[in-house]
Each structure stands twice: as C-alpha cells, then as structure tokens.
N, C-alpha and C. Protein backbone atom coordinates (compact mmCIF):
# COMPACT_ATOMS: atom_id res chain seq x y z
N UNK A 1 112.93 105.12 93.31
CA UNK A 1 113.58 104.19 94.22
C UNK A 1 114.13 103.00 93.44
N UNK A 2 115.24 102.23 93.90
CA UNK A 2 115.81 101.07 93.31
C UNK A 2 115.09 100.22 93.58
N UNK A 3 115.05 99.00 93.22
CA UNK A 3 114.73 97.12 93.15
C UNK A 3 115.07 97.55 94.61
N UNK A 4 116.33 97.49 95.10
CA UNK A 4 116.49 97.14 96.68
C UNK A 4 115.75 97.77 97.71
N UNK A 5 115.66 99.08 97.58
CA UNK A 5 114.61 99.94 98.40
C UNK A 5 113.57 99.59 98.51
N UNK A 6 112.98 99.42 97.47
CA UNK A 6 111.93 98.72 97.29
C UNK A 6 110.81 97.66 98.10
N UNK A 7 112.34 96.76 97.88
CA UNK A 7 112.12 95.20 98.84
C UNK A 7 111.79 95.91 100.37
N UNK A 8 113.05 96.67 100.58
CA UNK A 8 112.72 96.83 102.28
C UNK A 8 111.93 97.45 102.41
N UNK A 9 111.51 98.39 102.12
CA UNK A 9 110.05 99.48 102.13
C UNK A 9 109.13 98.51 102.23
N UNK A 10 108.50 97.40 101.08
CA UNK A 10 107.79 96.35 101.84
C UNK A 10 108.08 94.89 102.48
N UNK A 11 108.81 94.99 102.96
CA UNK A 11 109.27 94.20 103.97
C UNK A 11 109.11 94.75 105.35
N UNK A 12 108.82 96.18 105.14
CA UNK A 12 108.53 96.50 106.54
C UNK A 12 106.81 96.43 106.78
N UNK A 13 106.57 97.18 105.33
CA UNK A 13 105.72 96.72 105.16
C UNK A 13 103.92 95.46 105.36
N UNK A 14 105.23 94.76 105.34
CA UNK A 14 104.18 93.42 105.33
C UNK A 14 104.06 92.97 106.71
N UNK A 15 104.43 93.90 108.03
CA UNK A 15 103.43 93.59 108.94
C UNK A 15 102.26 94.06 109.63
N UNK A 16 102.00 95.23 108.45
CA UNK A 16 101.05 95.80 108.94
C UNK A 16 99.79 95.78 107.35
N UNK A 17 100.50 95.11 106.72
CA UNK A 17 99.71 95.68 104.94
C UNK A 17 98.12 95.33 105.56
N UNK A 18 97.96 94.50 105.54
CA UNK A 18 96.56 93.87 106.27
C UNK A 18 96.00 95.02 106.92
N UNK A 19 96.23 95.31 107.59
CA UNK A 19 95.57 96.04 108.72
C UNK A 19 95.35 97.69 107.90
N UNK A 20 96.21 98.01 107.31
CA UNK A 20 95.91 99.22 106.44
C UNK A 20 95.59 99.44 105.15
N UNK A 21 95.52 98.19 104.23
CA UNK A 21 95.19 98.01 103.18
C UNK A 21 93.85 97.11 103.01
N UNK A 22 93.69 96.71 104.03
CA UNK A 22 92.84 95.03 103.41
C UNK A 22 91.62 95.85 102.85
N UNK A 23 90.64 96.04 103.92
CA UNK A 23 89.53 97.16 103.87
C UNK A 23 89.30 98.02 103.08
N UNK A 24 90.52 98.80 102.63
CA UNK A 24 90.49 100.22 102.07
C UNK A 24 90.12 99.85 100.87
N UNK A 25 90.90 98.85 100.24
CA UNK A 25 90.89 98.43 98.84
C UNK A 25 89.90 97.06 98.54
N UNK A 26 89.18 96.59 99.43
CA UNK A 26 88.54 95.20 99.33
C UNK A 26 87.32 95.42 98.24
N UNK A 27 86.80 96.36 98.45
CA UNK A 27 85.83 96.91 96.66
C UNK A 27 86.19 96.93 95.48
N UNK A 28 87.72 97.56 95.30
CA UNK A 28 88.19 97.15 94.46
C UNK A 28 88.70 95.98 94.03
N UNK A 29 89.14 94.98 94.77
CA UNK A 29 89.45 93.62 94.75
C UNK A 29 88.23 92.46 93.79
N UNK A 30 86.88 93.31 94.64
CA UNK A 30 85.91 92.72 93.92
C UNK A 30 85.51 93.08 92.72
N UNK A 31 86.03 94.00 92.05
CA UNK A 31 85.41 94.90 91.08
C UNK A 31 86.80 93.65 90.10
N UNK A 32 88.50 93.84 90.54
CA UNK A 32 88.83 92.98 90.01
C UNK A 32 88.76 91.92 89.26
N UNK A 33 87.80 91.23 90.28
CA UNK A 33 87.54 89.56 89.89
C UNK A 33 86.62 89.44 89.04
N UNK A 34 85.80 91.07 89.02
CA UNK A 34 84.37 90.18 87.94
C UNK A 34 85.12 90.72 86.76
N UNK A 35 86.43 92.05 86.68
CA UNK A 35 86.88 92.06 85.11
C UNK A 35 87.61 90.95 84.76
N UNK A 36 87.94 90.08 85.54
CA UNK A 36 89.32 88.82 85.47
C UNK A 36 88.54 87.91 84.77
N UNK A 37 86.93 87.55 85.35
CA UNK A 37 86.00 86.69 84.35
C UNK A 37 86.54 85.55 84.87
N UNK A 38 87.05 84.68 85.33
CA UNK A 38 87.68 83.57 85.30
C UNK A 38 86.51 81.98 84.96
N UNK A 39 87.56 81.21 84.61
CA UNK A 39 87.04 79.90 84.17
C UNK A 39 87.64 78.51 84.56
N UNK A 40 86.74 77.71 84.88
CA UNK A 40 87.58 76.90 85.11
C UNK A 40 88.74 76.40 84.60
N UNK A 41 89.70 76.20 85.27
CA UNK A 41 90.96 75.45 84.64
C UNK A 41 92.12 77.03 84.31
N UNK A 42 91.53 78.07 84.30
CA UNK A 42 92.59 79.25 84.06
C UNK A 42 93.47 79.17 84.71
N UNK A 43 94.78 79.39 84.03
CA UNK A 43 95.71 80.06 84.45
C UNK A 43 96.12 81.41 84.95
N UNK A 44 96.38 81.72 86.39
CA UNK A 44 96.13 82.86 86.49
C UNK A 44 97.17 83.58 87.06
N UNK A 45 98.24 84.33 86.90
CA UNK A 45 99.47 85.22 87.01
C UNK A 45 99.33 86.37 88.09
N UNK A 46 99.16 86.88 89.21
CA UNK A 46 99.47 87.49 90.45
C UNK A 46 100.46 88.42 90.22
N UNK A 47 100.61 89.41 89.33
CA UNK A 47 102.03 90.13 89.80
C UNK A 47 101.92 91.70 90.99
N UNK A 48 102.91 91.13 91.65
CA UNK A 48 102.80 91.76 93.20
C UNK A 48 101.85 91.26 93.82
N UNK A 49 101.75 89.72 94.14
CA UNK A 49 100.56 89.34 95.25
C UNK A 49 100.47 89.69 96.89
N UNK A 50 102.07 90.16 97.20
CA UNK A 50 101.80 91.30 98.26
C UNK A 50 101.62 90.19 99.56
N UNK A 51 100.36 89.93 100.69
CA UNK A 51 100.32 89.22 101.56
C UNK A 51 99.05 88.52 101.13
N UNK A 52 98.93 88.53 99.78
CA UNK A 52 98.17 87.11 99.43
C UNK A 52 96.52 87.85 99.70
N UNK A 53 96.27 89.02 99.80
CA UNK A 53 94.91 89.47 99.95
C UNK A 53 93.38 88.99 98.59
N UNK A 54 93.94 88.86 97.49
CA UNK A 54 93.70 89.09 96.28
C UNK A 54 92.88 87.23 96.35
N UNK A 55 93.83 86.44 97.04
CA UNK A 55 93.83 85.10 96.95
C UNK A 55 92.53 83.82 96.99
N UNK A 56 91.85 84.44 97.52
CA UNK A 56 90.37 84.27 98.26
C UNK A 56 89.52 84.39 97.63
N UNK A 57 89.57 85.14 96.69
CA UNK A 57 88.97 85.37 95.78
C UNK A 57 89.45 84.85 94.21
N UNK A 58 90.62 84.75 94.10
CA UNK A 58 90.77 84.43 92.67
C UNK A 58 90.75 82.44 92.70
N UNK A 59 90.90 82.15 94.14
CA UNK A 59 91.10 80.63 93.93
C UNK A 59 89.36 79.81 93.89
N UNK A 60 89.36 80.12 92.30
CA UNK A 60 87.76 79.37 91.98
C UNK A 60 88.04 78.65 90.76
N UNK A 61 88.58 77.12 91.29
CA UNK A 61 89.14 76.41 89.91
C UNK A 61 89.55 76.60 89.07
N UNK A 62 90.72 77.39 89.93
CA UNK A 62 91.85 77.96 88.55
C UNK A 62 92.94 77.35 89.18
N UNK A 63 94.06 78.00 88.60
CA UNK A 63 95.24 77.92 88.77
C UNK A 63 96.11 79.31 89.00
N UNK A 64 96.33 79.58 90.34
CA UNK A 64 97.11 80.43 90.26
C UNK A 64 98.64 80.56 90.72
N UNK A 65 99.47 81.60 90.25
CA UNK A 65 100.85 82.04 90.23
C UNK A 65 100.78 83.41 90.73
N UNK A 66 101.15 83.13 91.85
CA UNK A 66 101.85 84.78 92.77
C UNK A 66 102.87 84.98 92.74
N UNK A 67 103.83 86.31 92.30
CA UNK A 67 104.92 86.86 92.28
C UNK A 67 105.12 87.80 93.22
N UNK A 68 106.06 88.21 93.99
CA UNK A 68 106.56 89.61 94.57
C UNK A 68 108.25 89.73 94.94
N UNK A 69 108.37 90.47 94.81
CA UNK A 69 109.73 91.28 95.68
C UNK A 69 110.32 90.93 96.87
N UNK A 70 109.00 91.13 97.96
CA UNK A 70 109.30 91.45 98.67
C UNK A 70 109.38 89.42 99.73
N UNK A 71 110.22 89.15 100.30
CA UNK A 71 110.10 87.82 101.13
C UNK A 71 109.02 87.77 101.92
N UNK A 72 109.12 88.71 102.70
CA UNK A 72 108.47 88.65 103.26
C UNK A 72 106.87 88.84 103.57
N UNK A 73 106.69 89.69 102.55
CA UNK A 73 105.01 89.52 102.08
C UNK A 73 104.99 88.49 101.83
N UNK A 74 105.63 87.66 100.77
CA UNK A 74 105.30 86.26 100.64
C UNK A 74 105.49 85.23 101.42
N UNK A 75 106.03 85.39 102.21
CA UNK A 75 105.70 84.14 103.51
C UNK A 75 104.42 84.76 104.51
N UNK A 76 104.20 85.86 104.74
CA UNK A 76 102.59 86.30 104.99
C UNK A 76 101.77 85.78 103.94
N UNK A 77 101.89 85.79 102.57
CA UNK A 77 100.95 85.18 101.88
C UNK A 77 100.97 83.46 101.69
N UNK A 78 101.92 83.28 102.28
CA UNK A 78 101.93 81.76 102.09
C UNK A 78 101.42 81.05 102.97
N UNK A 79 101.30 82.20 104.44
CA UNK A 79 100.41 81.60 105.54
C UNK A 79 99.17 81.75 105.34
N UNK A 80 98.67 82.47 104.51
CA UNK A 80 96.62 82.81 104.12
C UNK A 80 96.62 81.45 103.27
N UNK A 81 97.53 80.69 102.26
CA UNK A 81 97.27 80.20 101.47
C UNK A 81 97.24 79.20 102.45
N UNK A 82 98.33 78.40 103.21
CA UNK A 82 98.25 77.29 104.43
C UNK A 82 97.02 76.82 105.02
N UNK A 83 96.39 78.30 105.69
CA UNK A 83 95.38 78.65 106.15
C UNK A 83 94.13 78.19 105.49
N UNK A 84 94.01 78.73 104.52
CA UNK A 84 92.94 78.03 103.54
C UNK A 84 92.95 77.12 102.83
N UNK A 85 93.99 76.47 103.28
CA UNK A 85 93.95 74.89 102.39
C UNK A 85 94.07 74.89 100.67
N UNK A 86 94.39 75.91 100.47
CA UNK A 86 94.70 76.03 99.23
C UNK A 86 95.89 75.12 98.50
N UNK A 87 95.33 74.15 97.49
CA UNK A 87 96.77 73.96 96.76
C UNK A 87 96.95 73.57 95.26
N UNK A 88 96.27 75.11 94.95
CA UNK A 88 96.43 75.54 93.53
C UNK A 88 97.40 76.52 93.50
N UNK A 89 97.76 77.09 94.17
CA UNK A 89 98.65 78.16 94.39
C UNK A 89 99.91 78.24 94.43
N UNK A 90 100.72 78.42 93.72
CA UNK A 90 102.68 78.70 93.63
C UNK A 90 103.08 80.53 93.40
N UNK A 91 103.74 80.29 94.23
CA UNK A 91 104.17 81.87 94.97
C UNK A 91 105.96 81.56 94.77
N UNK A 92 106.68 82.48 94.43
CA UNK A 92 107.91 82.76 93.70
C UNK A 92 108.02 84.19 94.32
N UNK A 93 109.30 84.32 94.92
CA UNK A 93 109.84 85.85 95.21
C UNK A 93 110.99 86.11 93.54
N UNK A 94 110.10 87.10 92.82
CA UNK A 94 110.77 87.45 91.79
C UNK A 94 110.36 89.37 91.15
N UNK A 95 111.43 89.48 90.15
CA UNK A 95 111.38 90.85 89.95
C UNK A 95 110.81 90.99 88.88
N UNK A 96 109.41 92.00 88.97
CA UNK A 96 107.97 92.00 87.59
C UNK A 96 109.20 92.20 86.76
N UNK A 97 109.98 93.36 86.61
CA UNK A 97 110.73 93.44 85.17
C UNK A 97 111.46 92.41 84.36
N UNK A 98 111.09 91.18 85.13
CA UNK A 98 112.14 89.70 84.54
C UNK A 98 111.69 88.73 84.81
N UNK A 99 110.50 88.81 84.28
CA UNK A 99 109.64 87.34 84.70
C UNK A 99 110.21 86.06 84.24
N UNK A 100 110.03 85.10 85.08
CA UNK A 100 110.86 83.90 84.58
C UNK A 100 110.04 82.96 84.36
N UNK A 101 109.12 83.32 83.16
CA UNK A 101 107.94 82.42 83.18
C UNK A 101 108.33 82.85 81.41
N UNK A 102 107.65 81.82 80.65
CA UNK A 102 107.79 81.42 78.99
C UNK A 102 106.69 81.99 78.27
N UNK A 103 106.83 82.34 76.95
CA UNK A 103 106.43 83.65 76.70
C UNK A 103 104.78 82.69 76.89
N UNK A 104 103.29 83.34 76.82
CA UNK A 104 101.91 83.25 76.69
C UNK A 104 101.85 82.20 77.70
N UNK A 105 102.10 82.30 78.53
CA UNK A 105 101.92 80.78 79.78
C UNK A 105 100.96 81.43 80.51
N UNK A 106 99.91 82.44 80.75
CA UNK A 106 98.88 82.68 81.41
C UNK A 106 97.96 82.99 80.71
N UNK A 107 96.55 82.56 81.22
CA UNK A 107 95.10 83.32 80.46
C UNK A 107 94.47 84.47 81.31
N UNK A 108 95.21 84.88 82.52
CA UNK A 108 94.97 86.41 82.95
C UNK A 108 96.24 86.93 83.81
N UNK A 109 96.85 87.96 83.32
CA UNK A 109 97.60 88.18 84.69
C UNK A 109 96.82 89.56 85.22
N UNK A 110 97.14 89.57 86.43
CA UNK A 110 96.82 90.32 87.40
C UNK A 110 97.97 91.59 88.03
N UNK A 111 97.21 92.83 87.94
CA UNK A 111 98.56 93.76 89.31
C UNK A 111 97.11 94.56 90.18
N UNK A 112 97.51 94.40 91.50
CA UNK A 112 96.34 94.79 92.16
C UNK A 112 97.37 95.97 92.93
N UNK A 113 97.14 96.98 92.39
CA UNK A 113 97.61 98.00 93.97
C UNK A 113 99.14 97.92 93.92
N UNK A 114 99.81 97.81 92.47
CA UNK A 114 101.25 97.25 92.47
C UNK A 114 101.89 98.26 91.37
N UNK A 115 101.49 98.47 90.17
CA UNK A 115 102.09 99.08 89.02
C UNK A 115 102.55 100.10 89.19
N UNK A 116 101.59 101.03 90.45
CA UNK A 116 102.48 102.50 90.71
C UNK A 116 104.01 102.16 91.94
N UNK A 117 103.87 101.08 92.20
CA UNK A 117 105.23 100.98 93.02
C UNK A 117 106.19 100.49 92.87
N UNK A 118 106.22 100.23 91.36
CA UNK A 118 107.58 99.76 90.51
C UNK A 118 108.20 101.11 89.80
N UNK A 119 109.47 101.17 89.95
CA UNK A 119 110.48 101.80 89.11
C UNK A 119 110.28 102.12 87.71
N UNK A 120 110.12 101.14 87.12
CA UNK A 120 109.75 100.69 85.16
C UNK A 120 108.49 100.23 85.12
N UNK A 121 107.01 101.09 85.11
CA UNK A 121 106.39 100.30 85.08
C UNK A 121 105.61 100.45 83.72
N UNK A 122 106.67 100.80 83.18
CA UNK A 122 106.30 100.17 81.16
C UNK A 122 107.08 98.66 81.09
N UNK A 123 108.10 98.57 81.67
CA UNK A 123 108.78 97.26 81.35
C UNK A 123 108.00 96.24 82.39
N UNK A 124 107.55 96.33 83.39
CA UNK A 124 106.39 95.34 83.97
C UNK A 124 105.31 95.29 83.21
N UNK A 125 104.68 96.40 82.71
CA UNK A 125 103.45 95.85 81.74
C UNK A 125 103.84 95.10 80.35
N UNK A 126 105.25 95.32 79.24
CA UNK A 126 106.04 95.08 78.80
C UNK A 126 105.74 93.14 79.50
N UNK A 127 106.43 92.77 79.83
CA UNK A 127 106.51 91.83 80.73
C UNK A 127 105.69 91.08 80.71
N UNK A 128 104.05 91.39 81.52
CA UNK A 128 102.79 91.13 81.62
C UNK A 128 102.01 90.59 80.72
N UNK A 129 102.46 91.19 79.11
CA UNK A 129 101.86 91.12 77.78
C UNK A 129 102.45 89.62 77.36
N UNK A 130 103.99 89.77 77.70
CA UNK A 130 104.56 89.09 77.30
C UNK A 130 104.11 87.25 77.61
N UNK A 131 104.08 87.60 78.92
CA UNK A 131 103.73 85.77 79.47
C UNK A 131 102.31 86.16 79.34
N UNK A 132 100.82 86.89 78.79
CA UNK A 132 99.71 86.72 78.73
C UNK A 132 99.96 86.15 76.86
N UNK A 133 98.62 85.00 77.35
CA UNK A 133 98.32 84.26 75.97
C UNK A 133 97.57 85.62 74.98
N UNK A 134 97.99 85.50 73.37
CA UNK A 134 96.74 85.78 72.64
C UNK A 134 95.31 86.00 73.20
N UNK A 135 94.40 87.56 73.29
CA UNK A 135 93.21 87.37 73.61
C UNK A 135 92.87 86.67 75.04
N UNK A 136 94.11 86.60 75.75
CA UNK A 136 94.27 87.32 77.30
C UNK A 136 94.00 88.42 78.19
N UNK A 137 93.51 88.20 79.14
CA UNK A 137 93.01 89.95 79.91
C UNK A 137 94.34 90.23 80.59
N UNK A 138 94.82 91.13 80.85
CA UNK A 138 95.58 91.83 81.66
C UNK A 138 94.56 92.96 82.65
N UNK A 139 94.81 92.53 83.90
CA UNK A 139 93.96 93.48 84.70
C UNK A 139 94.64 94.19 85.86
N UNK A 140 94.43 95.44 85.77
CA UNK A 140 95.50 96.58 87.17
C UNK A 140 93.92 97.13 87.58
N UNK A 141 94.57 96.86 89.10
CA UNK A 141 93.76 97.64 89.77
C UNK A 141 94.94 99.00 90.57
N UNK A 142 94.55 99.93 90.09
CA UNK A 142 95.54 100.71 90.40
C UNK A 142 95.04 102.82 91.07
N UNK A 143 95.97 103.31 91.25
CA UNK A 143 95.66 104.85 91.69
C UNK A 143 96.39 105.20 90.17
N UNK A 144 95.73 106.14 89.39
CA UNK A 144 96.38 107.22 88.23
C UNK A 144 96.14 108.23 88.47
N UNK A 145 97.03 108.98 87.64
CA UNK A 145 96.70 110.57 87.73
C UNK A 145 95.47 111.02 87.40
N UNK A 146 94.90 111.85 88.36
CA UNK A 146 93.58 112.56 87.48
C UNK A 146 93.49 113.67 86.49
N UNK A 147 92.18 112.99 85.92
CA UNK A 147 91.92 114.03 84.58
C UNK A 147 91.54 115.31 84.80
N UNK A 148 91.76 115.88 86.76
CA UNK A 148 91.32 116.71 86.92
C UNK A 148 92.57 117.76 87.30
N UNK A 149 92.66 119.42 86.40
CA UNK A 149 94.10 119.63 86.27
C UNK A 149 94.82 119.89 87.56
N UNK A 150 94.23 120.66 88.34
CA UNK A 150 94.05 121.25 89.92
C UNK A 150 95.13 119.71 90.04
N UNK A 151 94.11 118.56 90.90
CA UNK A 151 94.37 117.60 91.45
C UNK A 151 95.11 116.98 91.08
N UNK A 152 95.62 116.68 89.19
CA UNK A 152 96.87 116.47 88.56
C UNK A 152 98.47 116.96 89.16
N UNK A 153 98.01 118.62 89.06
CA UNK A 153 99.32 119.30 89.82
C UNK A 153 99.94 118.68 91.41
N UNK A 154 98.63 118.31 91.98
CA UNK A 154 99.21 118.38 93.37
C UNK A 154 99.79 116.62 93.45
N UNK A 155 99.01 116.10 92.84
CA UNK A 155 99.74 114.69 92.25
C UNK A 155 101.07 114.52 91.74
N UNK A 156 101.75 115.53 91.26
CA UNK A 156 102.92 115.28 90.17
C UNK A 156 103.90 116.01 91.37
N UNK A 157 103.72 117.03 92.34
CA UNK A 157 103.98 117.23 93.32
C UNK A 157 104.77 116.45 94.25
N UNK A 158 103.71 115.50 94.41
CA UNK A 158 103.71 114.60 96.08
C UNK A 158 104.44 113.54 95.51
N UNK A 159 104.19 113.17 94.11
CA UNK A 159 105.15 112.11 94.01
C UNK A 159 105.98 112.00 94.34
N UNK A 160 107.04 112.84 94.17
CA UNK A 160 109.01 112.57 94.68
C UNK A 160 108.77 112.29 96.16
N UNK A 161 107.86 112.66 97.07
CA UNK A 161 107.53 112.27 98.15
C UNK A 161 107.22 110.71 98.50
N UNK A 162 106.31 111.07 97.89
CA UNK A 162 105.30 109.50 98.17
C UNK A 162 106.24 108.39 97.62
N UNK A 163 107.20 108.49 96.63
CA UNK A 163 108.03 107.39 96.17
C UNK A 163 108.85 106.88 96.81
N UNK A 164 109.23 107.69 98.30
CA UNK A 164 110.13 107.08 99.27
C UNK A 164 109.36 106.05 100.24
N UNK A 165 107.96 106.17 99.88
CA UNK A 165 107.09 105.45 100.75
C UNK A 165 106.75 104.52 99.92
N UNK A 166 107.21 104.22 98.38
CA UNK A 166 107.30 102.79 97.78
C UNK A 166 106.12 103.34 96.90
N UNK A 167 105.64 104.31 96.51
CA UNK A 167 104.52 104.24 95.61
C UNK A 167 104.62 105.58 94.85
N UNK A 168 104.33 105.88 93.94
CA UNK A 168 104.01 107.44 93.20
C UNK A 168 102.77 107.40 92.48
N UNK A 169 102.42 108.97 92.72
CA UNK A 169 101.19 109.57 92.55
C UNK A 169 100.64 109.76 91.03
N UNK A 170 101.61 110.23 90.51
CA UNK A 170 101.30 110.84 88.92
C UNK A 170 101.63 109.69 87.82
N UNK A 171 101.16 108.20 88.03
CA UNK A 171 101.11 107.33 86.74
C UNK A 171 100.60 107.38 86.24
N UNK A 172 100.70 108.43 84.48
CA UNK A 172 99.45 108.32 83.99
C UNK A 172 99.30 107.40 83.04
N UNK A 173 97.43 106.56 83.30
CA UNK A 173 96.98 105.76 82.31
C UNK A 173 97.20 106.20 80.87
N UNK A 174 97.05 107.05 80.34
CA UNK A 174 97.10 106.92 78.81
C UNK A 174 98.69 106.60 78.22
N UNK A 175 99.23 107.46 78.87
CA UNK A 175 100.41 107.26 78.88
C UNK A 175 101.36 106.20 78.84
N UNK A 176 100.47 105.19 79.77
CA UNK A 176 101.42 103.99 80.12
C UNK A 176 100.53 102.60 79.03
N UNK A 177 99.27 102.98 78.62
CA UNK A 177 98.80 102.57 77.62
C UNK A 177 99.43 102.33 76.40
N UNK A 178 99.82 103.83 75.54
CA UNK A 178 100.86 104.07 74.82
C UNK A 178 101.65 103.84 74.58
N UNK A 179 102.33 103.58 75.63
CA UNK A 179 103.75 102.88 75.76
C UNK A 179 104.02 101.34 75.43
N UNK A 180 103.10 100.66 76.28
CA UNK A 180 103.22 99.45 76.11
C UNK A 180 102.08 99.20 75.07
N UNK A 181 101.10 99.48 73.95
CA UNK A 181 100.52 99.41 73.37
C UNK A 181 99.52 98.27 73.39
N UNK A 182 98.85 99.15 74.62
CA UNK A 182 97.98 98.26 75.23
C UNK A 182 96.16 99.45 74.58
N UNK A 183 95.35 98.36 74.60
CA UNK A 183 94.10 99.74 74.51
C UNK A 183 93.18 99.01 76.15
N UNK A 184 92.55 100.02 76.65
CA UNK A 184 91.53 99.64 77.53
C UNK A 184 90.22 99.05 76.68
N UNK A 185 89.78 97.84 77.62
CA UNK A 185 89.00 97.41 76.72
C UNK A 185 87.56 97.75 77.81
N UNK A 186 88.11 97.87 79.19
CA UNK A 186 86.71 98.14 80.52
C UNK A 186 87.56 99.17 80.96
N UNK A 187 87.01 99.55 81.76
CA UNK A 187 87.63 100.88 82.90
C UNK A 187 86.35 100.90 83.96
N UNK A 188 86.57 100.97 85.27
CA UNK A 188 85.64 101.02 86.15
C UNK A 188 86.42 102.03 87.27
N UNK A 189 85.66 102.64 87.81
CA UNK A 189 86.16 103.35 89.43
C UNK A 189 85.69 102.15 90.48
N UNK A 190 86.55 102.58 91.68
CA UNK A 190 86.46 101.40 92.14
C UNK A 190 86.53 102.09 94.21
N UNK A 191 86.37 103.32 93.75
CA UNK A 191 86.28 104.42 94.94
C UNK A 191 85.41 105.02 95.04
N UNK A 192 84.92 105.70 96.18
CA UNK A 192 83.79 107.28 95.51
C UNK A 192 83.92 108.12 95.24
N UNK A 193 85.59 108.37 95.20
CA UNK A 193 86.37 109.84 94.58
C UNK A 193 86.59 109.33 93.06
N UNK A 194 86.87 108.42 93.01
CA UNK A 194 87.04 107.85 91.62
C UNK A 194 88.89 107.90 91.66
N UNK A 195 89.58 107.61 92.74
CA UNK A 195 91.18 107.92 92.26
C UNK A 195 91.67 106.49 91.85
N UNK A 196 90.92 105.44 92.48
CA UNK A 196 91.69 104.58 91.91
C UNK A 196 90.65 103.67 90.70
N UNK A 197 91.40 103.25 89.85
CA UNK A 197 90.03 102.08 88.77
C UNK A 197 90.50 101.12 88.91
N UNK A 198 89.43 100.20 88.23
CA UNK A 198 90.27 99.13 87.38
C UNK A 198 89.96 99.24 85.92
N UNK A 199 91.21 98.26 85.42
CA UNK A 199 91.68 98.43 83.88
C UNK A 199 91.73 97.22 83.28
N UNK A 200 90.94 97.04 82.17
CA UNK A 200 90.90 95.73 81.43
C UNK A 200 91.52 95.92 80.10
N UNK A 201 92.75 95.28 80.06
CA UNK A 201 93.06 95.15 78.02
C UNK A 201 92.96 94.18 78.27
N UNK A 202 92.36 93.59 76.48
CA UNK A 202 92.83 92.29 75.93
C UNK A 202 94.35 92.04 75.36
N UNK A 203 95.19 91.18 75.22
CA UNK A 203 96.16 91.07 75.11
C UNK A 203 96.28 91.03 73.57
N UNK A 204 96.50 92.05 72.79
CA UNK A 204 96.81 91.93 71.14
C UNK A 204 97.74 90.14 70.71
C-alpha cells in the first residue's frame, strides 16, 4: 500500500483502534516498558503512537515525542494526553520514513504494533537508528513471521491480503535485522502463541 492508503486505512481506523486493540495488546505494552528501562529526564521517540495507548505508561519523568500518519489518531491521542494532564508530551503528524528530528536526539525510540504497517520498513528502522543516541535502545513491539514452516507459508500467503487492511503478515525479524544492521540484544513473547514479541537493540 502507498503513504496515502495508508493514512486513510487508519483514519478510519482510529475510531474504533481502542476498542479492538487496547486489550489485545495491553501485555505487550507492558512487556514494552520494562525493555524501554526508562529514566528520569529521557528522551523518548513514539514512532506510530497511533491513539496515544502506549502513553500512560511511558509518561514517568521523561520526555516524550509521538509521531504518526495518520490525523486523526493523533487528535484521539491528543485527547488521552488532555485527559491526563499530561505536559511532557509533543505529538507531530509525520512520515516514519522522514523523520524531521536531528540526527541522535532520542535515548529510546519506540514502534509498538507499527513496523509491519509501513511500506519501507527497513527505511523506518533506517530512520529510528538514525535520531537514536549512541548506546540507545530501539524497541518494536511487533507480529513476525514464524519460525514455524507450516505457519510461515500461510503467513506469506495472507499477506497481499492483510496489507489492504494496513498491515502484513510475513515481516521477517532476521531479515529486517540484517538489513538495517541492527543485532537483538532481548527478545521476549508477549502472547501465548508467541506471534507477536518484543525486540530490544542497542543502537551501534
């Protein structure tokens, strides 16, 4: 799918993300935050913050920066942030492949539930590395392909499908490791099937 498809797929999106996402993924959210480690005073990078779910959790005397695509998730996320009196928080509708942020300006960035629904998502991690400081975490909480071959096939399958619905099935981790020459430094499951983890590099 293009940048533009994209947007509208979640733009339609974002009035229901809550209601079908919050729950499903809220284990993993937490599994997130304890690889993110955070400290006071961090700087902390959001890419695809979506309707601001992630938020509640990462705002513990830091500093954070939410990015997305889509407008309209982000004015849903700008009402959780309202809501909670938050005002550490700056939210930007922008595109992961062109961050407009200066190179090492964060000490973690974040993609929660986002990397498989970009187009390029070597040039978003590309990207990610880029504005993370030296000995920075980069953390995805994400769905990859499994190491299992059966369930691989039917994955690589459904994708051309599932990509009209803004997401694909068959991203594989090593692969996208490789690419952007990243190493895992944690790996956790974050399901009881184990499809989706989370992923910790340090930033070379």
């Amino acid at each position: 799918m293009t940048i533009d498809q994209i947007e509208k797929v979640y733009d339609r999106y974002s009035k229901v993300y809550d209601i079908i996402f919050g729950k499903i993924f809220a284990n993993g959210r937490e599994v997130g935050l304890q690889f993110l480690e955070l400290f006071p005073g961090a700087q902390v990078l959001e890419v695809g913050v979506g309707t601001g779910l992630s938020l509640p959790l990462l705002s513990r005397n830091v500093e954070i920066t939410g990015i997305d695509l889509s407008q309209d998730m982000l004015n849903r996320a700008q009402k959780r942030v309202t809501s909670l009196g938050f005002s550490d928080v700056r939210l930007f509708k922008m595109d992961a492949t062109k961050l407009e942020f200066t190179d090492k300006s964060f000490d973690r960035v974040y993609a929660a539930y986002f990397i498989s629904t970009v187009p390029d998502p070597v040039q978003v991690v590309r990207e990610m590395k880029r504005v993370c400081r030296p000995g920075g975490y980069l953390v995805f909480l994400n769905h990859f392909q499994s190491e299992v071959p059966l369930v691989r096939l039917v994955e690589k399958l459904i994708s051309p499908i599932c990509a009209r619905m803004g997401f694909r099935t068959d991203l594989n981790l090593q692969w996208l490791m490789h690419e952007t020459g990243l190493k895992i430094e944690a790996l956790d499951r974050t399901d009881f099937l184990g499809h989706w983890r989370a992923v910790r590099c340090i930033n070379p």
